[in-house]
C-alpha atoms as a PDB file:
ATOM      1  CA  UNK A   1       0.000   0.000   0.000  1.00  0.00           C
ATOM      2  CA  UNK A   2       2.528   2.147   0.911  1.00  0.00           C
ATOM      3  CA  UNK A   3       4.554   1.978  -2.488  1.00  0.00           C
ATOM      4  CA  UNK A   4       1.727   3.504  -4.324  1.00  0.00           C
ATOM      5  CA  UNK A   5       1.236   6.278  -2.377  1.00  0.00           C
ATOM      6  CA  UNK A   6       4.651   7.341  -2.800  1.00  0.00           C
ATOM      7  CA  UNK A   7       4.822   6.534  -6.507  1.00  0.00           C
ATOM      8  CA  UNK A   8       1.958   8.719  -6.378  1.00  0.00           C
ATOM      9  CA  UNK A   9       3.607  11.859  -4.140  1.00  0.00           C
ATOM     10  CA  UNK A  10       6.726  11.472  -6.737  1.00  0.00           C
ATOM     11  CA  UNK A  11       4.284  11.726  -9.457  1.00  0.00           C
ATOM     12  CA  UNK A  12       2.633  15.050  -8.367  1.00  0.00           C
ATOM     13  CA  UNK A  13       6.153  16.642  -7.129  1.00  0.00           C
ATOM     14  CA  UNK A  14       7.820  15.855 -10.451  1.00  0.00           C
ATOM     15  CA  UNK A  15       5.721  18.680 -12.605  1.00  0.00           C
ATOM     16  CA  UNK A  16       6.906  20.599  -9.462  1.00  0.00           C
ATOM     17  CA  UNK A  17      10.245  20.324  -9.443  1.00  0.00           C
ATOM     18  CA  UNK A  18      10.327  20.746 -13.300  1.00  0.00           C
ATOM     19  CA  UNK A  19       9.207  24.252 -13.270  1.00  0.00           C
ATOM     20  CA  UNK A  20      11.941  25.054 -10.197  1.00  0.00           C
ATOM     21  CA  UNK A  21      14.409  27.438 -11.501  1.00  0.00           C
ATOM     22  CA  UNK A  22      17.519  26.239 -11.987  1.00  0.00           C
ATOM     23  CA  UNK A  23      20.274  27.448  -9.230  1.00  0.00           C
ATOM     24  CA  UNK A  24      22.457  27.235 -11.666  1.00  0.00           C
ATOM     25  CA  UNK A  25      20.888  30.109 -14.137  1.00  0.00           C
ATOM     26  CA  UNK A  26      21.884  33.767 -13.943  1.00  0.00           C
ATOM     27  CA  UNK A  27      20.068  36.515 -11.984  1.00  0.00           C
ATOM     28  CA  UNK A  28      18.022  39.352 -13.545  1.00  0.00           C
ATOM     29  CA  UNK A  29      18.354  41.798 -10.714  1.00  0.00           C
ATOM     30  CA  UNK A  30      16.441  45.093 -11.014  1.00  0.00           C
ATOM     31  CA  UNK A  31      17.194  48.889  -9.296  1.00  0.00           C
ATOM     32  CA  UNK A  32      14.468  51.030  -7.695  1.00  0.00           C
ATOM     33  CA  UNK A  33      15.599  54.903  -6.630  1.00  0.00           C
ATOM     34  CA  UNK A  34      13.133  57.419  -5.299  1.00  0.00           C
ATOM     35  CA  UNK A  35      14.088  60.699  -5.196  1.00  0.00           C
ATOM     36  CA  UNK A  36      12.354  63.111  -3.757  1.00  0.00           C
ATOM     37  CA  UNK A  37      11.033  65.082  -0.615  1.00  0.00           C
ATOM     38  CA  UNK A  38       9.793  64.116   2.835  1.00  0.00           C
ATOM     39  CA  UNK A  39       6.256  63.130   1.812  1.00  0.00           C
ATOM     40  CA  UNK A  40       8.376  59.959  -0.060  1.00  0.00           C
ATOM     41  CA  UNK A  41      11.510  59.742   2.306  1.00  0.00           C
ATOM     42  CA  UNK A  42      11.028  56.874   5.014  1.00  0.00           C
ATOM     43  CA  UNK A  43       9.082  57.650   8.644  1.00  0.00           C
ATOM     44  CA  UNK A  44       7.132  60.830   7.156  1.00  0.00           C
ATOM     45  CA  UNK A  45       6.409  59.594   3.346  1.00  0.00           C
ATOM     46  CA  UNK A  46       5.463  56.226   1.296  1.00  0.00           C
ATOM     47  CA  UNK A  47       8.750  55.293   0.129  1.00  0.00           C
ATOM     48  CA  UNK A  48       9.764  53.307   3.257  1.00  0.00           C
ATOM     49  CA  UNK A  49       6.752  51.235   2.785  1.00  0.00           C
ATOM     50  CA  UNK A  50       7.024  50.992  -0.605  1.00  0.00           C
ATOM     51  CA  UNK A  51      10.472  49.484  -0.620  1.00  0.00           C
ATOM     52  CA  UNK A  52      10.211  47.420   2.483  1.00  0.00           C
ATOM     53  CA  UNK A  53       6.602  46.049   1.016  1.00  0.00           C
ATOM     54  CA  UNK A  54       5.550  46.187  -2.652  1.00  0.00           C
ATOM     55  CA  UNK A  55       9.164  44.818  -4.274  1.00  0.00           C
ATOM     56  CA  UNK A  56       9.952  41.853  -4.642  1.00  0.00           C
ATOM     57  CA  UNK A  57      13.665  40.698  -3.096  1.00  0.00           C
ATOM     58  CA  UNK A  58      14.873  40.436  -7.253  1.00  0.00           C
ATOM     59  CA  UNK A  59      14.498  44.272  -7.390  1.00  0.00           C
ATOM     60  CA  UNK A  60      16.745  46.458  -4.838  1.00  0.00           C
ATOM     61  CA  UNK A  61      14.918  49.357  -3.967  1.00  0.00           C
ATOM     62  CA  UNK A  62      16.552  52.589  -2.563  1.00  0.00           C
ATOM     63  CA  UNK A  63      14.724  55.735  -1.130  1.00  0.00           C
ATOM     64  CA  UNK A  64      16.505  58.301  -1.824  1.00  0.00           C
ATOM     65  CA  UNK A  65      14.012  61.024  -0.832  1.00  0.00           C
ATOM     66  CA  UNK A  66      15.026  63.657   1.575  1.00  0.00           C
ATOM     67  CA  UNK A  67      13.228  66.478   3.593  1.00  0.00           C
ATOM     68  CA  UNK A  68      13.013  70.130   2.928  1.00  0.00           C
ATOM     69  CA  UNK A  69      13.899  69.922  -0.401  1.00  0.00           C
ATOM     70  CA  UNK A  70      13.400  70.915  -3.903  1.00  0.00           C
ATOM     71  CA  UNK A  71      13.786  70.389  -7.601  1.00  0.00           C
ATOM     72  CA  UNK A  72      16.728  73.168  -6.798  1.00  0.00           C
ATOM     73  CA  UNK A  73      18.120  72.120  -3.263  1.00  0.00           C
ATOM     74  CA  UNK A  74      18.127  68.077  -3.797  1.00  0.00           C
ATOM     75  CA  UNK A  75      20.410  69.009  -6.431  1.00  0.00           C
ATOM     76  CA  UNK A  76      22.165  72.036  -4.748  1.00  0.00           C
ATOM     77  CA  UNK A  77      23.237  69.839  -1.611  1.00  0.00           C
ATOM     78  CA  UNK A  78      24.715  67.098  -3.668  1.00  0.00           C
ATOM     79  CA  UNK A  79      21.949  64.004  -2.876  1.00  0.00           C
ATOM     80  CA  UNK A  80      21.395  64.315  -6.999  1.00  0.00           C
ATOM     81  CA  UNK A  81      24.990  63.563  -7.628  1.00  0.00           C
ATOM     82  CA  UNK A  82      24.513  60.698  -5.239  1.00  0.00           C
ATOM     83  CA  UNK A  83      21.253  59.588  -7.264  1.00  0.00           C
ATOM     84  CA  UNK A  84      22.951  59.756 -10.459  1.00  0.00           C
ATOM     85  CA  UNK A  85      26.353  57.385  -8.833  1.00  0.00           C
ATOM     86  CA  UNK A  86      23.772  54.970  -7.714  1.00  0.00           C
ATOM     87  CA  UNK A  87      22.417  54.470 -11.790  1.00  0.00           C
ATOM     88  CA  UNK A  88      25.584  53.635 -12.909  1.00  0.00           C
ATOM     89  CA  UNK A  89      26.165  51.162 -10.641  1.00  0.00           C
ATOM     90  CA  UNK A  90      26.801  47.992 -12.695  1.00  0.00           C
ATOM     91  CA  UNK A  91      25.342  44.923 -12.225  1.00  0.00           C
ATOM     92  CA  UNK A  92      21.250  45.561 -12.704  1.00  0.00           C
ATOM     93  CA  UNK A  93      19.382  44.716 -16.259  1.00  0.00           C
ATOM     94  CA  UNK A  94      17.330  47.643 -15.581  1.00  0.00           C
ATOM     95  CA  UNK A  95      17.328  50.958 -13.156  1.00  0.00           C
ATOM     96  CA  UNK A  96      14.164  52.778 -12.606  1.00  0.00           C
ATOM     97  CA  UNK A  97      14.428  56.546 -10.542  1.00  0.00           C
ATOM     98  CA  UNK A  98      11.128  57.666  -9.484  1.00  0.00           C
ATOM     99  CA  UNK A  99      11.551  61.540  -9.388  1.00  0.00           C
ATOM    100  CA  UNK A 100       8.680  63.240  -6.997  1.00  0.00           C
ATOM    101  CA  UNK A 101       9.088  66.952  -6.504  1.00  0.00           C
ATOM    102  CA  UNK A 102       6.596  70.340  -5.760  1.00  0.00           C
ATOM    103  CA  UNK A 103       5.738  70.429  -1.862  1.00  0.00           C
ATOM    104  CA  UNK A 104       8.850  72.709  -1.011  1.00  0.00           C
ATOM    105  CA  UNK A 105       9.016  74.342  -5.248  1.00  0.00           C
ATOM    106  CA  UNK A 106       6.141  76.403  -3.906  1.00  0.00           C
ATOM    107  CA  UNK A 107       6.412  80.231  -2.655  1.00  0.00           C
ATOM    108  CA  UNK A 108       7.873  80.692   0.881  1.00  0.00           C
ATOM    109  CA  UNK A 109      10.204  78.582   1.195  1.00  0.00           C
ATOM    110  CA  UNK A 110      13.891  80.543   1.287  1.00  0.00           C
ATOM    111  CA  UNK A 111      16.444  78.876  -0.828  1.00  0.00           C
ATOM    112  CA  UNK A 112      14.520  76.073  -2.131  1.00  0.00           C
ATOM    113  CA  UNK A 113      11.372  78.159  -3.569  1.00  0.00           C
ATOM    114  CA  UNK A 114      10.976  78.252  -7.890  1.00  0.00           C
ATOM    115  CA  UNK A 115       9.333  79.499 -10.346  1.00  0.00           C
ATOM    116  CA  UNK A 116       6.662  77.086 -11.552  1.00  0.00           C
ATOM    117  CA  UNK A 117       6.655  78.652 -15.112  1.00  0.00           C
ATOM    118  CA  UNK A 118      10.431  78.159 -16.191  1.00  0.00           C
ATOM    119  CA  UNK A 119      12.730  77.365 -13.103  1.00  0.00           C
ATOM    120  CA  UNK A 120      10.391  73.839 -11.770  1.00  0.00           C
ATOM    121  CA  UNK A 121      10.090  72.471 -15.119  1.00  0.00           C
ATOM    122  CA  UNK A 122      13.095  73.196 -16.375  1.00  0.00           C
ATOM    123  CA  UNK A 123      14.338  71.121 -13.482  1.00  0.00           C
ATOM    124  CA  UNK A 124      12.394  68.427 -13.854  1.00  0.00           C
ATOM    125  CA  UNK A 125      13.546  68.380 -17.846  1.00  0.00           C
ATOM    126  CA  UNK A 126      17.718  68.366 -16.578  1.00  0.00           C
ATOM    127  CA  UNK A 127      16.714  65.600 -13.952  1.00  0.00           C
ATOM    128  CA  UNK A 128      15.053  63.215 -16.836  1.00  0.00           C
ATOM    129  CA  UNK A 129      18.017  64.202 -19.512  1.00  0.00           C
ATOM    130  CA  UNK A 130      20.532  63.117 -16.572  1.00  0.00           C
ATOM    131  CA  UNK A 131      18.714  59.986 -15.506  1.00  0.00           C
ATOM    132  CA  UNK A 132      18.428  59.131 -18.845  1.00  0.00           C
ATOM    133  CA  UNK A 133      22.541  59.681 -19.750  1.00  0.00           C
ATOM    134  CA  UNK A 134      23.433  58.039 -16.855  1.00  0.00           C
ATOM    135  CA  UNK A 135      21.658  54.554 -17.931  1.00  0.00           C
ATOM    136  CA  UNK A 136      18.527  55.104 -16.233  1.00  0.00           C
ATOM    137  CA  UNK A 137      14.226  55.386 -16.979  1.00  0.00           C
ATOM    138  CA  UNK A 138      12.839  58.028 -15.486  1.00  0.00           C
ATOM    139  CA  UNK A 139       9.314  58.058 -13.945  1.00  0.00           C
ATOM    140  CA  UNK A 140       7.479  61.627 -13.142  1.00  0.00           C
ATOM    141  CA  UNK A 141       5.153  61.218 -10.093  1.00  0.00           C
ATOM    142  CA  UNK A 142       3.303  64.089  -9.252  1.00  0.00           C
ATOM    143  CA  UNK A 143       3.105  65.835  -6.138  1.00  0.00           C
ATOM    144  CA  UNK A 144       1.064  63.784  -3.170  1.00  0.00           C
ATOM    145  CA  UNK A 145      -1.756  65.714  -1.710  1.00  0.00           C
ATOM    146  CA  UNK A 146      -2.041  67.551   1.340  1.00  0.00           C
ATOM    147  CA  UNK A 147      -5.363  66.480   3.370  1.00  0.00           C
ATOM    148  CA  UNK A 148      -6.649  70.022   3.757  1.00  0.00           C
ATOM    149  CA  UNK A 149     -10.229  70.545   3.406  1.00  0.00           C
ATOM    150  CA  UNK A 150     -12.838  73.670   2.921  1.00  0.00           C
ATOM    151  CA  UNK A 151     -16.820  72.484   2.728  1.00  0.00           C
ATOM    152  CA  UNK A 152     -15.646  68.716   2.588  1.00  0.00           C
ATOM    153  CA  UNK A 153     -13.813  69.183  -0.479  1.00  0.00           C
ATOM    154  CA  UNK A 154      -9.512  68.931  -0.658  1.00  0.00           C
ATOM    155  CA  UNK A 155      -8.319  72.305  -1.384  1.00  0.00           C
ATOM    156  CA  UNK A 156      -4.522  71.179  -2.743  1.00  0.00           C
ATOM    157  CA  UNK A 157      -2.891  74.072  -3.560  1.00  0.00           C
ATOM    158  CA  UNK A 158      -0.293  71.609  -5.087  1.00  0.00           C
ATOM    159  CA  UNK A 159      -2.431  71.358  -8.342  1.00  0.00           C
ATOM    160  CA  UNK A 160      -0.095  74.017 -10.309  1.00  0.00           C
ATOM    161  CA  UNK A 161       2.774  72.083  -9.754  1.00  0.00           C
ATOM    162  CA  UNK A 162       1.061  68.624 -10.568  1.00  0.00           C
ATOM    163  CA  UNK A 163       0.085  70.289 -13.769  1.00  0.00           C
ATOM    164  CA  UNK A 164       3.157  71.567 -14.529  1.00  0.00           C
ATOM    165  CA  UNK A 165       5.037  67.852 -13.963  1.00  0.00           C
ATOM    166  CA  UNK A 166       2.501  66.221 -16.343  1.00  0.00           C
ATOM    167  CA  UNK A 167       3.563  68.507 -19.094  1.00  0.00           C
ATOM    168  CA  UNK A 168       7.097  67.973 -18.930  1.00  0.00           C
ATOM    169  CA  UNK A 169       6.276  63.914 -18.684  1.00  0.00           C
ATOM    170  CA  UNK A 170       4.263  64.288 -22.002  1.00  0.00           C
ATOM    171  CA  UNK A 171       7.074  66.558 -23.699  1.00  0.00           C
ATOM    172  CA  UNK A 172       9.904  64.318 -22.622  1.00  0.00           C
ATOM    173  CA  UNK A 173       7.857  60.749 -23.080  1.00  0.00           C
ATOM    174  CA  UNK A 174       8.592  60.095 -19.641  1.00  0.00           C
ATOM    175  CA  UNK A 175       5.942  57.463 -17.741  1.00  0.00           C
ATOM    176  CA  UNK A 176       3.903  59.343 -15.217  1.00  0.00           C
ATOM    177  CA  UNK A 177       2.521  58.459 -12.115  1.00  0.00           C
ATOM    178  CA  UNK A 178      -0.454  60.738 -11.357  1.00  0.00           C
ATOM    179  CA  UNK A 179      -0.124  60.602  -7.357  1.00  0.00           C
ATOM    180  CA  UNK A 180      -1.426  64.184  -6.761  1.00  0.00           C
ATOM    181  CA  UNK A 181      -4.512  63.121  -8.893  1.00  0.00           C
ATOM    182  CA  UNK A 182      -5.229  59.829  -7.391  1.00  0.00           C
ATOM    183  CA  UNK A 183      -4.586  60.518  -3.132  1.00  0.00           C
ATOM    184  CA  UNK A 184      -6.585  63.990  -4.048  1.00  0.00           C
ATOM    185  CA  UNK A 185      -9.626  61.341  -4.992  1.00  0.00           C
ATOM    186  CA  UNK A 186      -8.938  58.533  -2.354  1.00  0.00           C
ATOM    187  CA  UNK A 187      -8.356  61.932   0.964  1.00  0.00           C
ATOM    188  CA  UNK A 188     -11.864  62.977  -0.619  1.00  0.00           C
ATOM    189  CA  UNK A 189     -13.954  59.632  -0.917  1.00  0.00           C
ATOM    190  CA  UNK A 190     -12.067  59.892   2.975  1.00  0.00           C
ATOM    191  CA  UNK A 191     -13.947  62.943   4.190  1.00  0.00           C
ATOM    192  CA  UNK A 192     -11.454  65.095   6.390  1.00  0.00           C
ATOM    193  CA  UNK A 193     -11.799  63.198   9.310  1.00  0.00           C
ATOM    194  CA  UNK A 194     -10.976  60.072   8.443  1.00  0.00           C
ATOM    195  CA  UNK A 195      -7.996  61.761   6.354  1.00  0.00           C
ATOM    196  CA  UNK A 196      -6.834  62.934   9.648  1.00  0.00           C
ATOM    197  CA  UNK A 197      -5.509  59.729  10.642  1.00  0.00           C
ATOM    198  CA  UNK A 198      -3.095  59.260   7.751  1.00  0.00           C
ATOM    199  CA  UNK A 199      -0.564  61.528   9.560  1.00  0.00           C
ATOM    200  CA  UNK A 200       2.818  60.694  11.422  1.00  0.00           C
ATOM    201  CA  UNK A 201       0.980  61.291  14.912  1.00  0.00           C
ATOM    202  CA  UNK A 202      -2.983  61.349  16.572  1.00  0.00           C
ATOM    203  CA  UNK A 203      -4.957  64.381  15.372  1.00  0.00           C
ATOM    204  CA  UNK A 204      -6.075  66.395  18.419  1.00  0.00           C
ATOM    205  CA  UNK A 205      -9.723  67.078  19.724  1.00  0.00           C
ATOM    206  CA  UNK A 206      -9.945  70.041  18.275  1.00  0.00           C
ATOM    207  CA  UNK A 207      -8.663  68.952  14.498  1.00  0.00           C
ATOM    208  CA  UNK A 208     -11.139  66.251  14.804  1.00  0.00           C
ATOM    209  CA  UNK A 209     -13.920  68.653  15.857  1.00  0.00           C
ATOM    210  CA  UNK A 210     -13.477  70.823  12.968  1.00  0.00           C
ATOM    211  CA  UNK A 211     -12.967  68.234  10.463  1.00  0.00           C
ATOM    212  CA  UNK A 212     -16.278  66.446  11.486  1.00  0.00           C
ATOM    213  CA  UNK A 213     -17.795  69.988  10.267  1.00  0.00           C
ATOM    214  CA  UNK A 214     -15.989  69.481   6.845  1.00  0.00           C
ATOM    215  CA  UNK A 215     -13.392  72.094   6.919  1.00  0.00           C
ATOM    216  CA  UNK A 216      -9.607  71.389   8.278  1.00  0.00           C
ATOM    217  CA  UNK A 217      -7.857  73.938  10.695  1.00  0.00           C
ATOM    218  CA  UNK A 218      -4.195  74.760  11.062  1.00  0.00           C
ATOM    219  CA  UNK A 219      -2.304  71.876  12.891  1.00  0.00           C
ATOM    220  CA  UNK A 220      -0.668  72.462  16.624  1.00  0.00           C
ATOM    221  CA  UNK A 221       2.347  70.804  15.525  1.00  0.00           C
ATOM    222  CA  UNK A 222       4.366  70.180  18.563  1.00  0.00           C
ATOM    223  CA  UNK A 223       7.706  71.802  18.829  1.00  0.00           C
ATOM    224  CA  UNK A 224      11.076  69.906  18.462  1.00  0.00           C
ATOM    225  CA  UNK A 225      12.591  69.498  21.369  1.00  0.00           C
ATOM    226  CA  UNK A 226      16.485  70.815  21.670  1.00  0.00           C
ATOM    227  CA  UNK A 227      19.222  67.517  21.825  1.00  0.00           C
ATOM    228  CA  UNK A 228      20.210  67.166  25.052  1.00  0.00           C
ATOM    229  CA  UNK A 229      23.727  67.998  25.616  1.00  0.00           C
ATOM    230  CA  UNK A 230      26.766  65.393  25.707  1.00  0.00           C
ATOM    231  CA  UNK A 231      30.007  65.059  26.440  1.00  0.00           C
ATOM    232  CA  UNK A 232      32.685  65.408  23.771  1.00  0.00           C
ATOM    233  CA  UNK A 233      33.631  61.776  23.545  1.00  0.00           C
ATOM    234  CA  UNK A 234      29.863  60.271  23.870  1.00  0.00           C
ATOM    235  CA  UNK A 235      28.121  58.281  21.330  1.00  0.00           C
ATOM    236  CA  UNK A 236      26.634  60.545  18.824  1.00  0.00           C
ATOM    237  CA  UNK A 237      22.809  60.335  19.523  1.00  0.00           C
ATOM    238  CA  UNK A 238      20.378  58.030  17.697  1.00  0.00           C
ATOM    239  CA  UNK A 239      17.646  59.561  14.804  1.00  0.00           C
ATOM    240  CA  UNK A 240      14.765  59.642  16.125  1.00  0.00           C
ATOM    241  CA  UNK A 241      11.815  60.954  13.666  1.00  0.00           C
ATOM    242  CA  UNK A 242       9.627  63.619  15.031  1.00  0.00           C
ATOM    243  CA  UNK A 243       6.137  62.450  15.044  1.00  0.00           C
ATOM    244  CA  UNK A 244       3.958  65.528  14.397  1.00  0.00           C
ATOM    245  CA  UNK A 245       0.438  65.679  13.320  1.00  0.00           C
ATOM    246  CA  UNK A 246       0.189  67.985   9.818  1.00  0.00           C
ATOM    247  CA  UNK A 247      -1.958  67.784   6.794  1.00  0.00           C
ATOM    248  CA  UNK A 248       1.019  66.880   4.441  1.00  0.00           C
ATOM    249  CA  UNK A 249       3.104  63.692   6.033  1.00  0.00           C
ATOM    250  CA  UNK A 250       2.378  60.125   6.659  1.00  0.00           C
ATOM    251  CA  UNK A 251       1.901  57.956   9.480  1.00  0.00           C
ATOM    252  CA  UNK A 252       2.494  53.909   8.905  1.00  0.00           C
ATOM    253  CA  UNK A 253      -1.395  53.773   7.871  1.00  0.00           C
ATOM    254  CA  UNK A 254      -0.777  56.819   5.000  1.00  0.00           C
ATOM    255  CA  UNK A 255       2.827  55.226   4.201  1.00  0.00           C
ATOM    256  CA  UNK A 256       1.366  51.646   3.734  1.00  0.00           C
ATOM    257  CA  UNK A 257      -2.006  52.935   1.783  1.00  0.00           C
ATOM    258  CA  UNK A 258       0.292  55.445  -1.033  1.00  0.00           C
ATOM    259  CA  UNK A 259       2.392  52.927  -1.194  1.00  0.00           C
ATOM    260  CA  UNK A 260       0.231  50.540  -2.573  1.00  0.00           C
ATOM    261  CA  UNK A 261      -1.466  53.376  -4.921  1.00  0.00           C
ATOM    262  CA  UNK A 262       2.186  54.189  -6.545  1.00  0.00           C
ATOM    263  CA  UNK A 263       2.558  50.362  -7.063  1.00  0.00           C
ATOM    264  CA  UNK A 264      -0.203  50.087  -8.605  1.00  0.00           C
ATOM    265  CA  UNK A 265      -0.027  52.479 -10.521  1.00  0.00           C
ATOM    266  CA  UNK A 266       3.169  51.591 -11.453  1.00  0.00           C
ATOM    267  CA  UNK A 267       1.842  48.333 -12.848  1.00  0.00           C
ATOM    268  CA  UNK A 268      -0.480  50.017 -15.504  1.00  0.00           C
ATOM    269  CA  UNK A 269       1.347  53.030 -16.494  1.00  0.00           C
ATOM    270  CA  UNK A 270       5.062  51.058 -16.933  1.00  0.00           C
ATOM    271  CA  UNK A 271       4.242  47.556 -17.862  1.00  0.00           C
ATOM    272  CA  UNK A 272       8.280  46.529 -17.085  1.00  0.00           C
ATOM    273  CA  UNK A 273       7.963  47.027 -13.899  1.00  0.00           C
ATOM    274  CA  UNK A 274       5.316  44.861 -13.221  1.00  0.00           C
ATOM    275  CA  UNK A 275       7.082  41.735 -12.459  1.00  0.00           C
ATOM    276  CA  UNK A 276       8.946  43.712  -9.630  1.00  0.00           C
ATOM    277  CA  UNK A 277       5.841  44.512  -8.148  1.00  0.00           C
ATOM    278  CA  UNK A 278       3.865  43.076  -5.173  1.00  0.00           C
ATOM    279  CA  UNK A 279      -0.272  43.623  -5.469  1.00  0.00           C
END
């Protein structure tokens, strides 16, 4: 009796075992590199959750985004130049750079502000001509919403620059991700209240209160607190992300639901990608 069953076990792990790859064939690794500002860099944006969750371990994924900055500062600083070493690293069949600017592009914001009619596009144009010498694709995503509300409707005053990033994708050929579009239409189906509770830290009493009534109020963001002071030849002190409740960065709900919108758009708009990416 037993012989049977085990001609039969051998029988259904043989179709198995045919369609194993072999350990012996070659790799085709991929590269993933988000650049960008804090609403994509980890612990405030969705690129954390986007690396550590939607690609799969074939694809190395590196977020690249930093805070505070621009189409003119990420490149004034010197974390561009680091973007564009990290394309030519050999080794990868393909290297994708995700390129997500306009939060800090707008007015009011010394040393980093442009001008959305010639200075922000003509960024965005040098930063797809560069990815594109250095051996990279280029993908525009447009500026993620901020979860303001008047009357119960968004009021993004990041539209401009969303507009202005979809003309220089269709210009250039470049893929585009329409974030700004799409989180404007899943923080409205939300309602303000429920949008709330995609930031890095609780929404207070008062926030809630008003957003019930369908109209957002400015955010009491808590103050940094000073580093404590150390002796000369002490450890340096560990990061520790500020958790602060705004309408513009993301807690691990708003990381892990973005994320999931970029991959999938991802998936439709570059076809490629699509076997790097988890559902």
């Amino acid at each position: 009796m037993l012989r049977p069953i085990l001609a039969l076990s051998a029988a259904i792990a043989l179709p198995a075992a045919a369609r194993a790859a072999d350990p012996a064939a070659p790799i085709h690794p991929s590269k993933i590199i988000l650049v960008g500002d804090s609403t994509m860099q980890q612990h405030s944006g969705w690129g954390g959750s986007f690396c550590a969750e939607k690609v799969v371990s074939i694809a190395a994924c590196l977020d690249m985004g930093r805070g505070g900055r621009s189409t003119k500062s990420y490149r004034a600083e010197g974390s561009w130049a680091v973007a564009l070493n990290e394309m030519r690293v050999k080794g990868y069949d393909a290297v994708w750079v995700l390129i997500q600017f306009g939060h800090n592009d707008q007015p009011g914001k010394p040393g980093r502000s442009t001008d959305l009619a010639t200075e922000f596009p003509a960024n965005l144009r040098r930063y797809v001509e560069e990815a594109r010498a250095a051996g990279a694709r280029p993908i525009l995503v447009t500026p993620l919403t901020r979860r303001m509300f008047t009357d119960g409707k968004v009021s993004d005053t990041l539209d401009p620059w969303a507009a202005a990033t979809r003309k220089v994708a269709a210009e250039m050929n470049v893929p585009l991700i329409d974030l700004n579009a799409r989180s404007k239409q899943i923080v409205e189906a939300l309602g303000p209240a429920l949008a709330a509770h995609l930031a890095m830290a609780a929404p207070t009493a008062e926030v809630v209160e008003a957003a019930l009534q369908g109209t957002t109020i400015e955010a009491d963001k808590t103050p940094r607190k000073p580093a404590p002071e150390r002796a000369a030849d002490a450890l340096p002190a560990v990061a520790a992300p500020q958790a602060v409740f705004d309408y513009t960065h993301l807690g691990r709900a708003g990381a892990d639901l973005f994320a999931g919108l970029v991959a999938d758009e991802l998936a439709k708009q570059v076809p490629a990608m699509r076997p790097l990416l988890v559902p």
